[in-house]
PDB file of N, CA and C in Angstrom:
ATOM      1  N   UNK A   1     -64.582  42.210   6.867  1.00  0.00           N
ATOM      2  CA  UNK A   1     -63.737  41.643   7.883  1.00  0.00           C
ATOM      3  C   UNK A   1     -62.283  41.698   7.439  1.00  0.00           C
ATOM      4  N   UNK A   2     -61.664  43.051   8.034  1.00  0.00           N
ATOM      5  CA  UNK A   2     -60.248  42.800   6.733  1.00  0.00           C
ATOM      6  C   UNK A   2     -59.379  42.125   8.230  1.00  0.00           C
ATOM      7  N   UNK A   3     -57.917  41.653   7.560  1.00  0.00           N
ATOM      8  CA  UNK A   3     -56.802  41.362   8.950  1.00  0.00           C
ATOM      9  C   UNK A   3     -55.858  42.546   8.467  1.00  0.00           C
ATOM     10  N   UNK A   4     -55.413  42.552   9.717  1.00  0.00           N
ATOM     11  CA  UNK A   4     -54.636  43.939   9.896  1.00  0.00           C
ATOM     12  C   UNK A   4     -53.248  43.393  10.088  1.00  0.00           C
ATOM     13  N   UNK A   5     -51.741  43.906  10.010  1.00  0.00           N
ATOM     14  CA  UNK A   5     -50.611  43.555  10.325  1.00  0.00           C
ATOM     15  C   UNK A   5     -49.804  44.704  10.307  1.00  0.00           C
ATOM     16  N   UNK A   6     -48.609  44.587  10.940  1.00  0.00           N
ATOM     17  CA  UNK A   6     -48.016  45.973  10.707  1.00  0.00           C
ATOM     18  C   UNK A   6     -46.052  45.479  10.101  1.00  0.00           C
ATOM     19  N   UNK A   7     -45.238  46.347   9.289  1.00  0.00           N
ATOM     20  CA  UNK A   7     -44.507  45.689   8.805  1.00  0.00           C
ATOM     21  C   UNK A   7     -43.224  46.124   9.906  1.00  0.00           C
ATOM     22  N   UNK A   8     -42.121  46.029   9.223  1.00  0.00           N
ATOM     23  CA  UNK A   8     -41.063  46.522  10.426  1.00  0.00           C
ATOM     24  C   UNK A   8     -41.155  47.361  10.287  1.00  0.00           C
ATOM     25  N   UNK A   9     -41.128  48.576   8.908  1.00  0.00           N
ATOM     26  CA  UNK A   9     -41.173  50.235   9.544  1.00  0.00           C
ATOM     27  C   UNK A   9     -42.310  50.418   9.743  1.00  0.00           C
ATOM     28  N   UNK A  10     -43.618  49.765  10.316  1.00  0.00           N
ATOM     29  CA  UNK A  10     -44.614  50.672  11.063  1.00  0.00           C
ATOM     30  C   UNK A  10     -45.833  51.008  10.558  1.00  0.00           C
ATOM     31  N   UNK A  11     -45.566  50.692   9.308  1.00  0.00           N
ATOM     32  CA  UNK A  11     -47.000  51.330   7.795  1.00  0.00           C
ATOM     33  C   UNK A  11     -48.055  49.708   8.553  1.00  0.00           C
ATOM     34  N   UNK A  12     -49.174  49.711   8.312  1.00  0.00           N
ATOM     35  CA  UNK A  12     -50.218  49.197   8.580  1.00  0.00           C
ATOM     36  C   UNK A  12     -50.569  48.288   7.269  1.00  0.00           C
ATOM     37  N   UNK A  13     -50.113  46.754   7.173  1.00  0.00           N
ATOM     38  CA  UNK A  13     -50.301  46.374   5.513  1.00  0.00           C
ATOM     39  C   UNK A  13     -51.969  45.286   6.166  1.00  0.00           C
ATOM     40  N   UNK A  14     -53.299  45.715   5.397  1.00  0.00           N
ATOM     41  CA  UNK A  14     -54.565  45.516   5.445  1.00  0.00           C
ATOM     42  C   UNK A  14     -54.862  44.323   4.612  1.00  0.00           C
ATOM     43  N   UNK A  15     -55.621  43.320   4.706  1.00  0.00           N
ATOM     44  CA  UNK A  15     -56.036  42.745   3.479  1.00  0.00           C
ATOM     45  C   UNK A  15     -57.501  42.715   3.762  1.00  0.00           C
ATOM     46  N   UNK A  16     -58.366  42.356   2.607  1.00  0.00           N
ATOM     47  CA  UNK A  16     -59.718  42.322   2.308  1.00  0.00           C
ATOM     48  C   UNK A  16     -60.233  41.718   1.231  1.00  0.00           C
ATOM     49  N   UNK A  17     -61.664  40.935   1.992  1.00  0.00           N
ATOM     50  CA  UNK A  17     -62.264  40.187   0.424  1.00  0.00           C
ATOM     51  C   UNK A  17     -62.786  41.711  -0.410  1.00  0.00           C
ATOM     52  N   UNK A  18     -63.098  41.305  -1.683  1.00  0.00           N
ATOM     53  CA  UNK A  18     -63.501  42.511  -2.086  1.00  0.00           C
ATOM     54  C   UNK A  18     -64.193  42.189  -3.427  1.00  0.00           C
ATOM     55  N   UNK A  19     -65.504  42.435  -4.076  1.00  0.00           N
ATOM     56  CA  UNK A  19     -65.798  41.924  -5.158  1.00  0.00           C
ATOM     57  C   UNK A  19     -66.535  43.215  -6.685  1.00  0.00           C
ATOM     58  N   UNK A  20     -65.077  43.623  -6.350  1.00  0.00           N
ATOM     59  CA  UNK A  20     -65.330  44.890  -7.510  1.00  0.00           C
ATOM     60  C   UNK A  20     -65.287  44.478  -8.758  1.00  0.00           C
ATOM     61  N   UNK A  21     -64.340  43.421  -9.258  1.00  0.00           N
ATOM     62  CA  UNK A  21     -64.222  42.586 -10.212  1.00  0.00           C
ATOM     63  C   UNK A  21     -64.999  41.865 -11.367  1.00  0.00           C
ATOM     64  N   UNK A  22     -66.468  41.661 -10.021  1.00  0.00           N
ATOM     65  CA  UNK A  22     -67.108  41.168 -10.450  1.00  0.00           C
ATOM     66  C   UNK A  22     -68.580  41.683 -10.857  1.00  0.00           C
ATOM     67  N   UNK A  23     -69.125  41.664 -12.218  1.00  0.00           N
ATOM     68  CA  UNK A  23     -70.182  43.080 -12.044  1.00  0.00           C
ATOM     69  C   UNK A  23     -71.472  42.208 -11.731  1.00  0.00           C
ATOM     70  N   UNK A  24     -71.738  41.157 -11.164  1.00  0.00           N
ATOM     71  CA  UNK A  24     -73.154  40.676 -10.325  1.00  0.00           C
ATOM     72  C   UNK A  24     -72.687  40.638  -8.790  1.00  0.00           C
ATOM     73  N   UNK A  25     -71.676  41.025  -8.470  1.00  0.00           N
ATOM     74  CA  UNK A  25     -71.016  41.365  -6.797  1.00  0.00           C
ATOM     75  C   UNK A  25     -71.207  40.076  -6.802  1.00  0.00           C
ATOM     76  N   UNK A  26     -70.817  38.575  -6.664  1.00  0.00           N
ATOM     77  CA  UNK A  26     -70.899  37.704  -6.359  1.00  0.00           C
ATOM     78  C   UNK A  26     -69.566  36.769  -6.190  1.00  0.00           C
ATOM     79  N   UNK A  27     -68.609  37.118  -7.112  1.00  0.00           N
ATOM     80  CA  UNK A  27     -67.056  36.563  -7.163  1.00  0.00           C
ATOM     81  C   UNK A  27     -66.162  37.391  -6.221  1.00  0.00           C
ATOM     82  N   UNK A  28     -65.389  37.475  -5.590  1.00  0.00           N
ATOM     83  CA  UNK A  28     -64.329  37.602  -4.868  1.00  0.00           C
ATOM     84  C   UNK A  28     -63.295  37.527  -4.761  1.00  0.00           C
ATOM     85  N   UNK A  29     -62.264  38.641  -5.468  1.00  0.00           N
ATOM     86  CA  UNK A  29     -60.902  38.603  -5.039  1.00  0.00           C
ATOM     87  C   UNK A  29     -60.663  38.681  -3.841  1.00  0.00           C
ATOM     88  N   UNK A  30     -59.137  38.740  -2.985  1.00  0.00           N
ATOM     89  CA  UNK A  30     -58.685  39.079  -1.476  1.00  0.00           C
ATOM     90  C   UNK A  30     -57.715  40.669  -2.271  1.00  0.00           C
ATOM     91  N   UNK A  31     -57.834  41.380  -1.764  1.00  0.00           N
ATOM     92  CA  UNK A  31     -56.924  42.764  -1.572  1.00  0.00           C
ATOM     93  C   UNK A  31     -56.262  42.912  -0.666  1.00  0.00           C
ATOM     94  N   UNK A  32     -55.065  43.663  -1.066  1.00  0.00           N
ATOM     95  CA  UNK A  32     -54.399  44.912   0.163  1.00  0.00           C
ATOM     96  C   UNK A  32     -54.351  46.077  -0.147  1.00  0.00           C
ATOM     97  N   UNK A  33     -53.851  46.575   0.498  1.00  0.00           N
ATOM     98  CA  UNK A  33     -53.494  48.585   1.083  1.00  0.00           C
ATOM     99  C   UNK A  33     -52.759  48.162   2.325  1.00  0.00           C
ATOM    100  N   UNK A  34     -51.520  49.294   2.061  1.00  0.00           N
ATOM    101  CA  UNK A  34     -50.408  49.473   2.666  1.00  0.00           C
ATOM    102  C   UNK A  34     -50.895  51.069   3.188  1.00  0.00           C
ATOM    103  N   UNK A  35     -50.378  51.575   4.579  1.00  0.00           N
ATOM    104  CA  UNK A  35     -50.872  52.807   5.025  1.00  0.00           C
ATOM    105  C   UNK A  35     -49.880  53.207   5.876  1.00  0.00           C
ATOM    106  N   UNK A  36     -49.043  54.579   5.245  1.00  0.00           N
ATOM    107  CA  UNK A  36     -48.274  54.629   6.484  1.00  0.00           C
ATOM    108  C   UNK A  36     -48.849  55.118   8.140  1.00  0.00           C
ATOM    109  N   UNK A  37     -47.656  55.515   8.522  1.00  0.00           N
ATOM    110  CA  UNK A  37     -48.334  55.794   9.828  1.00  0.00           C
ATOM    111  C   UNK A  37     -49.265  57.379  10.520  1.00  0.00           C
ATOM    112  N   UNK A  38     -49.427  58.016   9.236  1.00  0.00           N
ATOM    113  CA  UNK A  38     -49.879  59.134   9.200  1.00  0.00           C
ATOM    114  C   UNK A  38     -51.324  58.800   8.154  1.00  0.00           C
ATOM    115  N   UNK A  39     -52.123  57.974   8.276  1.00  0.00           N
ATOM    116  CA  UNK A  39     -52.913  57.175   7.630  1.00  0.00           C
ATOM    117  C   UNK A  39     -53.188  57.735   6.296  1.00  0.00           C
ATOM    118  N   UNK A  40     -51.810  57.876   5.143  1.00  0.00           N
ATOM    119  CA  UNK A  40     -51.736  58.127   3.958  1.00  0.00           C
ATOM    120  C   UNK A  40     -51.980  56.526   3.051  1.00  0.00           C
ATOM    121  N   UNK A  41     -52.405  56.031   2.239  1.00  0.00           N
ATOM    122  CA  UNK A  41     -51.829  55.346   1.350  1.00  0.00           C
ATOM    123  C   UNK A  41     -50.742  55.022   0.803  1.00  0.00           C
ATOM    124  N   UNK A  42     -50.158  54.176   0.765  1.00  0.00           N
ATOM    125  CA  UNK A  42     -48.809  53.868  -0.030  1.00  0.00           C
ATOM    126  C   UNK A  42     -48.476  53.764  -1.612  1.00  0.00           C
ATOM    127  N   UNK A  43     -49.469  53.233  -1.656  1.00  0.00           N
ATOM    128  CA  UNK A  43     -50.230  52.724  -2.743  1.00  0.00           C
ATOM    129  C   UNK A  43     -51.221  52.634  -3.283  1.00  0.00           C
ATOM    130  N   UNK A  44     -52.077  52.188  -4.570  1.00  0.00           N
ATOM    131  CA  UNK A  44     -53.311  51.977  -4.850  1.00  0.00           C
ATOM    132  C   UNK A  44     -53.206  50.326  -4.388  1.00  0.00           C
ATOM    133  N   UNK A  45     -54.780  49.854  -4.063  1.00  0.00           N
ATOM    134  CA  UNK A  45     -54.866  48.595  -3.530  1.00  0.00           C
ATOM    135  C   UNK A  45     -54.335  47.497  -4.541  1.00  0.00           C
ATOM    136  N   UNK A  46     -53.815  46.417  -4.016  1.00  0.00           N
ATOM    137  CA  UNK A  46     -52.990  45.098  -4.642  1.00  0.00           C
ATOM    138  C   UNK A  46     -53.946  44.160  -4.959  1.00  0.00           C
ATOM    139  N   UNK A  47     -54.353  43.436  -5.718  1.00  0.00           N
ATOM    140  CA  UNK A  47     -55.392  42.147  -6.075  1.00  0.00           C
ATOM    141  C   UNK A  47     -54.488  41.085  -5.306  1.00  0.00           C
ATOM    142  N   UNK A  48     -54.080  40.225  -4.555  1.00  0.00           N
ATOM    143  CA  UNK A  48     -53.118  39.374  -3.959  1.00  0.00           C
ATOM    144  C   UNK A  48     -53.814  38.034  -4.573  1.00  0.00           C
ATOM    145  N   UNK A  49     -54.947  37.668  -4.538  1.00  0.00           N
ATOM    146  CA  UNK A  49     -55.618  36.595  -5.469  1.00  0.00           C
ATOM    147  C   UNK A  49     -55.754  36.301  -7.053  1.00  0.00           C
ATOM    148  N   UNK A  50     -55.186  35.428  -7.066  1.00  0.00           N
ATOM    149  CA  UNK A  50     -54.627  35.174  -8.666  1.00  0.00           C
ATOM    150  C   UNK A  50     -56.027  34.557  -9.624  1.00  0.00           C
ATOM    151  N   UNK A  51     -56.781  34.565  -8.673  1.00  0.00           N
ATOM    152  CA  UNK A  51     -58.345  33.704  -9.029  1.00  0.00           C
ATOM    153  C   UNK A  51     -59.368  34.352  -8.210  1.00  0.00           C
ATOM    154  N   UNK A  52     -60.805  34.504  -9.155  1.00  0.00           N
ATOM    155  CA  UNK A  52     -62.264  34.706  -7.969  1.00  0.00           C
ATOM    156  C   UNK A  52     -62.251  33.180  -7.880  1.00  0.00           C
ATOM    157  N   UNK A  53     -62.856  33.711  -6.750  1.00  0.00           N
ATOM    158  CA  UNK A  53     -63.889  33.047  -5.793  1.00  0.00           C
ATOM    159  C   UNK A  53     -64.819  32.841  -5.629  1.00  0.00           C
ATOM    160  N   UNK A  54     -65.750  32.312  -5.885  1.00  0.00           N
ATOM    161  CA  UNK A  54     -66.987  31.767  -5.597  1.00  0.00           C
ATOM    162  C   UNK A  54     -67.616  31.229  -4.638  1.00  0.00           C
ATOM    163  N   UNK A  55     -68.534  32.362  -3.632  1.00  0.00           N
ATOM    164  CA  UNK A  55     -68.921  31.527  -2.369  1.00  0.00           C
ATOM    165  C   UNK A  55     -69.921  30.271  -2.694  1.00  0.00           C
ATOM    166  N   UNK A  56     -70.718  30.377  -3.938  1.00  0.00           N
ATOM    167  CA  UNK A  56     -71.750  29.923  -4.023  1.00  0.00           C
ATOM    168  C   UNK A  56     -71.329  27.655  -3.994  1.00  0.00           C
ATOM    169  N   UNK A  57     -69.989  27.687  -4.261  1.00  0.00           N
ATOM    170  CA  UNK A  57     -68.948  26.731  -4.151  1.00  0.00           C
ATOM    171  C   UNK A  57     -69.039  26.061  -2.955  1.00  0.00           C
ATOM    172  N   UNK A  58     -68.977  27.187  -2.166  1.00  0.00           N
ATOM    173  CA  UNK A  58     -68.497  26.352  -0.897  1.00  0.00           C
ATOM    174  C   UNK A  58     -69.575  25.494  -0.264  1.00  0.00           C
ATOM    175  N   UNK A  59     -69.981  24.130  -0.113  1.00  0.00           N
ATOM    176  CA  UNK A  59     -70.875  23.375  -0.234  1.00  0.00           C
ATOM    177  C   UNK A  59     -70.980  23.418   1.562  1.00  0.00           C
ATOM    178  N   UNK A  60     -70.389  23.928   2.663  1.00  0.00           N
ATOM    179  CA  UNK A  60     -70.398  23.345   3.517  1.00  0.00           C
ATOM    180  C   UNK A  60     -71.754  24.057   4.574  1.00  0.00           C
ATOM    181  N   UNK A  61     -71.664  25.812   3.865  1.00  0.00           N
ATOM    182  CA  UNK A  61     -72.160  26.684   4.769  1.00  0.00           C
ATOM    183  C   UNK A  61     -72.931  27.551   3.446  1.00  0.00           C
ATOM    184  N   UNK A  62     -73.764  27.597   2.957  1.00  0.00           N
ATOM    185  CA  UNK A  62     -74.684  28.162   1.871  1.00  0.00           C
ATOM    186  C   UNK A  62     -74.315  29.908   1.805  1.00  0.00           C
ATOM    187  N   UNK A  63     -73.277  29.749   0.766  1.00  0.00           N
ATOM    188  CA  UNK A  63     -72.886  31.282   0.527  1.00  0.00           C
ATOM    189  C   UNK A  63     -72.172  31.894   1.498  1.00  0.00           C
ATOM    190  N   UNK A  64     -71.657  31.587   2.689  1.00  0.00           N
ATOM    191  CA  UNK A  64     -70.409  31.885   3.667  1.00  0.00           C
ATOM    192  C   UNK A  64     -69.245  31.059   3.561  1.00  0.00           C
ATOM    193  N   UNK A  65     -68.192  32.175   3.721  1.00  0.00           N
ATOM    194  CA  UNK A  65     -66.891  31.360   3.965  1.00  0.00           C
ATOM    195  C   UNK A  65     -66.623  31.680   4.873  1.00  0.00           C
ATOM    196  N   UNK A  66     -67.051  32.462   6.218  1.00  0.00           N
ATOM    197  CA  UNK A  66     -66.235  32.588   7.064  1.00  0.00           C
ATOM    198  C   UNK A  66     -65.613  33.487   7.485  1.00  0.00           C
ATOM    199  N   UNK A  67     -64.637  33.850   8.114  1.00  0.00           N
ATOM    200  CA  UNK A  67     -63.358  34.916   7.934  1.00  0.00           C
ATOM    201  C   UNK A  67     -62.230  34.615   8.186  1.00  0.00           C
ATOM    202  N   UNK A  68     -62.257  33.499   7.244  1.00  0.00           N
ATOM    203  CA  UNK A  68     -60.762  32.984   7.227  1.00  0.00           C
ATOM    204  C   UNK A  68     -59.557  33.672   6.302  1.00  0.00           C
ATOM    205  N   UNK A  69     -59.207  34.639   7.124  1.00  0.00           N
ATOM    206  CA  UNK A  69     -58.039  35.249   6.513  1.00  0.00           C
ATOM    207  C   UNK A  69     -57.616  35.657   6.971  1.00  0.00           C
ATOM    208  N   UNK A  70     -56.128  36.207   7.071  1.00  0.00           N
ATOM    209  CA  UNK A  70     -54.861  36.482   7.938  1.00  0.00           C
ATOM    210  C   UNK A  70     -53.876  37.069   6.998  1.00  0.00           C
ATOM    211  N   UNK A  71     -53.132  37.859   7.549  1.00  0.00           N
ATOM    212  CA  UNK A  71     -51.953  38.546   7.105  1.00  0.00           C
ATOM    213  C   UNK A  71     -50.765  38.930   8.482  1.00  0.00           C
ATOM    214  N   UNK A  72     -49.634  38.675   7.740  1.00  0.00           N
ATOM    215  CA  UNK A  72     -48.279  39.140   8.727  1.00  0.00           C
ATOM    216  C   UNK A  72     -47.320  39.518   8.044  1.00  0.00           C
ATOM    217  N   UNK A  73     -46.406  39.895   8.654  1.00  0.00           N
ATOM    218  CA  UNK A  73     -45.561  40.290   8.024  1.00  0.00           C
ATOM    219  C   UNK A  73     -43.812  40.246   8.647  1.00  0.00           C
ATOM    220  N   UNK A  74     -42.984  39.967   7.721  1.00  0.00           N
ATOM    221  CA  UNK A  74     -41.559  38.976   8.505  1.00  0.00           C
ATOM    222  C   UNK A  74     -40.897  39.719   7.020  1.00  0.00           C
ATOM    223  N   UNK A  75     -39.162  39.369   8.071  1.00  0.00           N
ATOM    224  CA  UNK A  75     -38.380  39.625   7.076  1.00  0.00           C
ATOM    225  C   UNK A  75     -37.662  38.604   7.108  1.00  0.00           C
ATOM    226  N   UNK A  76     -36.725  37.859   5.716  1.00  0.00           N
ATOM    227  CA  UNK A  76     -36.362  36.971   5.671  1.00  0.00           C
ATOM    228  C   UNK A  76     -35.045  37.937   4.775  1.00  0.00           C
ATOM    229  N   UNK A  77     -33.842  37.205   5.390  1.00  0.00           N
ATOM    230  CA  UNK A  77     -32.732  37.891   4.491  1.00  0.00           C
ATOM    231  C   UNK A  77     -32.430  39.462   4.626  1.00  0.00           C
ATOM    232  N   UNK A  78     -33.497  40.178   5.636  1.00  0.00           N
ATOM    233  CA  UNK A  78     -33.149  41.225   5.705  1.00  0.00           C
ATOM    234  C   UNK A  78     -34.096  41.947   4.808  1.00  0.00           C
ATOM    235  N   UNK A  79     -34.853  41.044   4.123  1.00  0.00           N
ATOM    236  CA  UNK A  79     -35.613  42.163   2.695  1.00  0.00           C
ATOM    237  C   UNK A  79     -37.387  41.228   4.201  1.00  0.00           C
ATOM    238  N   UNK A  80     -37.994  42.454   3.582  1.00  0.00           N
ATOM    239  CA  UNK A  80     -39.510  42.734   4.164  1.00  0.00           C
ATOM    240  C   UNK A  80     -40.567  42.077   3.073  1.00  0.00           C
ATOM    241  N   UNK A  81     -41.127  40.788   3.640  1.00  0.00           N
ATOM    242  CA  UNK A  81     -41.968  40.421   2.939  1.00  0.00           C
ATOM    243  C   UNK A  81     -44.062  40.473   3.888  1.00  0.00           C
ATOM    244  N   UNK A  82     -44.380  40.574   3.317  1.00  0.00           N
ATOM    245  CA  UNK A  82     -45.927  40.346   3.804  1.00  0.00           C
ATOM    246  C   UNK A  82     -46.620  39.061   3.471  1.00  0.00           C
ATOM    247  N   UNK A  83     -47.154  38.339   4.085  1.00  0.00           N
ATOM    248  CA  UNK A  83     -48.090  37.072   3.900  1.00  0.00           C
ATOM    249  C   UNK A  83     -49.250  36.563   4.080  1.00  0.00           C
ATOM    250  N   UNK A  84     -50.635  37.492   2.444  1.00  0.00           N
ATOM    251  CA  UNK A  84     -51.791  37.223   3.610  1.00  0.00           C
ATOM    252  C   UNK A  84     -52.484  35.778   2.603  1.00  0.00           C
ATOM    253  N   UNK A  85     -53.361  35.593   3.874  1.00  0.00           N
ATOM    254  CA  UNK A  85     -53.675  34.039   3.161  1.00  0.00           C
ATOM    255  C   UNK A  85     -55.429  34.284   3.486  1.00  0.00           C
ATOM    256  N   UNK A  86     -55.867  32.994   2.482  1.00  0.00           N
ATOM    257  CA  UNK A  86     -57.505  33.645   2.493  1.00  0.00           C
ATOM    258  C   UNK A  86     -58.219  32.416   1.882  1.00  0.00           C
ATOM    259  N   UNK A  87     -59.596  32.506   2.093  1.00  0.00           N
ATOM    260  CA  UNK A  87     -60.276  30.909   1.689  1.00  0.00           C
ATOM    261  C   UNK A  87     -60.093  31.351  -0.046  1.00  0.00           C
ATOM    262  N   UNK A  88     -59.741  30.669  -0.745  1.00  0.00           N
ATOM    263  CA  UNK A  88     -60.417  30.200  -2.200  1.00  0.00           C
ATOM    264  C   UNK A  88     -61.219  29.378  -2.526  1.00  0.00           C
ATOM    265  N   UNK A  89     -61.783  29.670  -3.463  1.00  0.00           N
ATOM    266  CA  UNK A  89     -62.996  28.691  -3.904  1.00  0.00           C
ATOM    267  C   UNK A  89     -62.899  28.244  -5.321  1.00  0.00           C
ATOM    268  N   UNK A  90     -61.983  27.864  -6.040  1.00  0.00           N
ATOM    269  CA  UNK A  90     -62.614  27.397  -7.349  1.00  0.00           C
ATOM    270  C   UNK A  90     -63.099  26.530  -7.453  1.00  0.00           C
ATOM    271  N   UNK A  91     -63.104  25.447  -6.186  1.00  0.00           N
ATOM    272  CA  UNK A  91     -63.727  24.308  -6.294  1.00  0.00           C
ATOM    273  C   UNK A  91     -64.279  24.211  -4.991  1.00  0.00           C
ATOM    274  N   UNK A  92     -63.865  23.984  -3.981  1.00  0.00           N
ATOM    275  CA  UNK A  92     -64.320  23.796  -2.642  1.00  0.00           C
ATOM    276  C   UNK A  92     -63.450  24.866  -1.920  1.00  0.00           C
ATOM    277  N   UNK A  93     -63.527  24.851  -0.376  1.00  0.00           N
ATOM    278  CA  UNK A  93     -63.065  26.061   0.384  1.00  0.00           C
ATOM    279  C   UNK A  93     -61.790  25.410   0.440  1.00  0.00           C
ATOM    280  N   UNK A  94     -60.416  25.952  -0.367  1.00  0.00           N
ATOM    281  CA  UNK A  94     -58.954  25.713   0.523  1.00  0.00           C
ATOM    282  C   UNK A  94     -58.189  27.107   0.609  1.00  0.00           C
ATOM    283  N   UNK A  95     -57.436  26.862   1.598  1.00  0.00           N
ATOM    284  CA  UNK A  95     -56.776  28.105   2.290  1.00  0.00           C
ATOM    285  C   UNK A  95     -55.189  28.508   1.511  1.00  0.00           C
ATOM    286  N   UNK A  96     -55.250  29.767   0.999  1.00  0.00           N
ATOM    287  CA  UNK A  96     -54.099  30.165  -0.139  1.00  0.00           C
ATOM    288  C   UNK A  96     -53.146  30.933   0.463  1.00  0.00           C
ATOM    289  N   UNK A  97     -52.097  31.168   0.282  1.00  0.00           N
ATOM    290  CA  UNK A  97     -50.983  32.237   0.796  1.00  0.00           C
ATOM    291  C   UNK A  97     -50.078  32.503  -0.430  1.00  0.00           C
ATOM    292  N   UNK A  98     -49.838  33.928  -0.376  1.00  0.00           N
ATOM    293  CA  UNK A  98     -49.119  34.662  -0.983  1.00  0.00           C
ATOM    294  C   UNK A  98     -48.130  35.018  -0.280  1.00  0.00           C
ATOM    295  N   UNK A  99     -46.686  35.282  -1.107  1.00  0.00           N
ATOM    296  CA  UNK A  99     -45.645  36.149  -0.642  1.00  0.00           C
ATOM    297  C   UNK A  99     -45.343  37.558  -1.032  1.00  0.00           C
ATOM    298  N   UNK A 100     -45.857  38.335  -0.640  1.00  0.00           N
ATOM    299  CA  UNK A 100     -45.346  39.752  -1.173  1.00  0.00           C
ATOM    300  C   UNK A 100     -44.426  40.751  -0.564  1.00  0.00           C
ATOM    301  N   UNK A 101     -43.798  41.192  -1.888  1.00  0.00           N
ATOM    302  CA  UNK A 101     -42.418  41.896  -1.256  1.00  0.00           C
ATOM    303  C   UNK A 101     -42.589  43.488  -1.841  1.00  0.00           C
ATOM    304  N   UNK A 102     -43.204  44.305  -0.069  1.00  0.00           N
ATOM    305  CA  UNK A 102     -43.287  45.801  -0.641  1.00  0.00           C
ATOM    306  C   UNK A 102     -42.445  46.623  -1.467  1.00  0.00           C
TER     307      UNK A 102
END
């Protein structure tokens, strides 16, 4: 379930849970990929989560979080930032945001 956003020049910035990280597939970083408009890569994908995740945590819904996550993208000052936000789990489900500046 990735969220999609697009920046001011037009490239497509993606985010996604993703659990490569982890070698029993069970922990969860959030990712991006930036794509221009000729659906090249910009980049290799970004880890935007500073911590896994653990669904097994989330006490409310047995191993789901949902698809709580979002990304946009704004400029402040004239410089282009992206903002995606996503459930974490190190303890219970709370909702995280990052600022990133392509």
């Amino acid at each position: 379930m990735p969220a999609i956003d697009f920046d001011l020049t037009g490239n497509m910035i993606v985010t996604f849970y993703d659990r490569r990280d982890d070698w029993q597939n069970i922990l969860y970083h959030l990712y991006s990929a930036r794509i221009n408009s000729s659906g090249n890569r910009l980049e290799p994908n970004i880890r935007v989560s500073t911590f896994q995740s653990d669904p097994r945590n989330y006490t409310v819904y047995t191993n789901f979080i949902g698809d709580y996550q979002d990304v946009w993208s704004q400029a402040y000052g004239g410089v282009d930032y992206y903002f995606p936000s996503w459930v974490g789990i190190p303890n219970v489900g709370d909702i995280w945001v990052s600022a990133i500046q392509p």
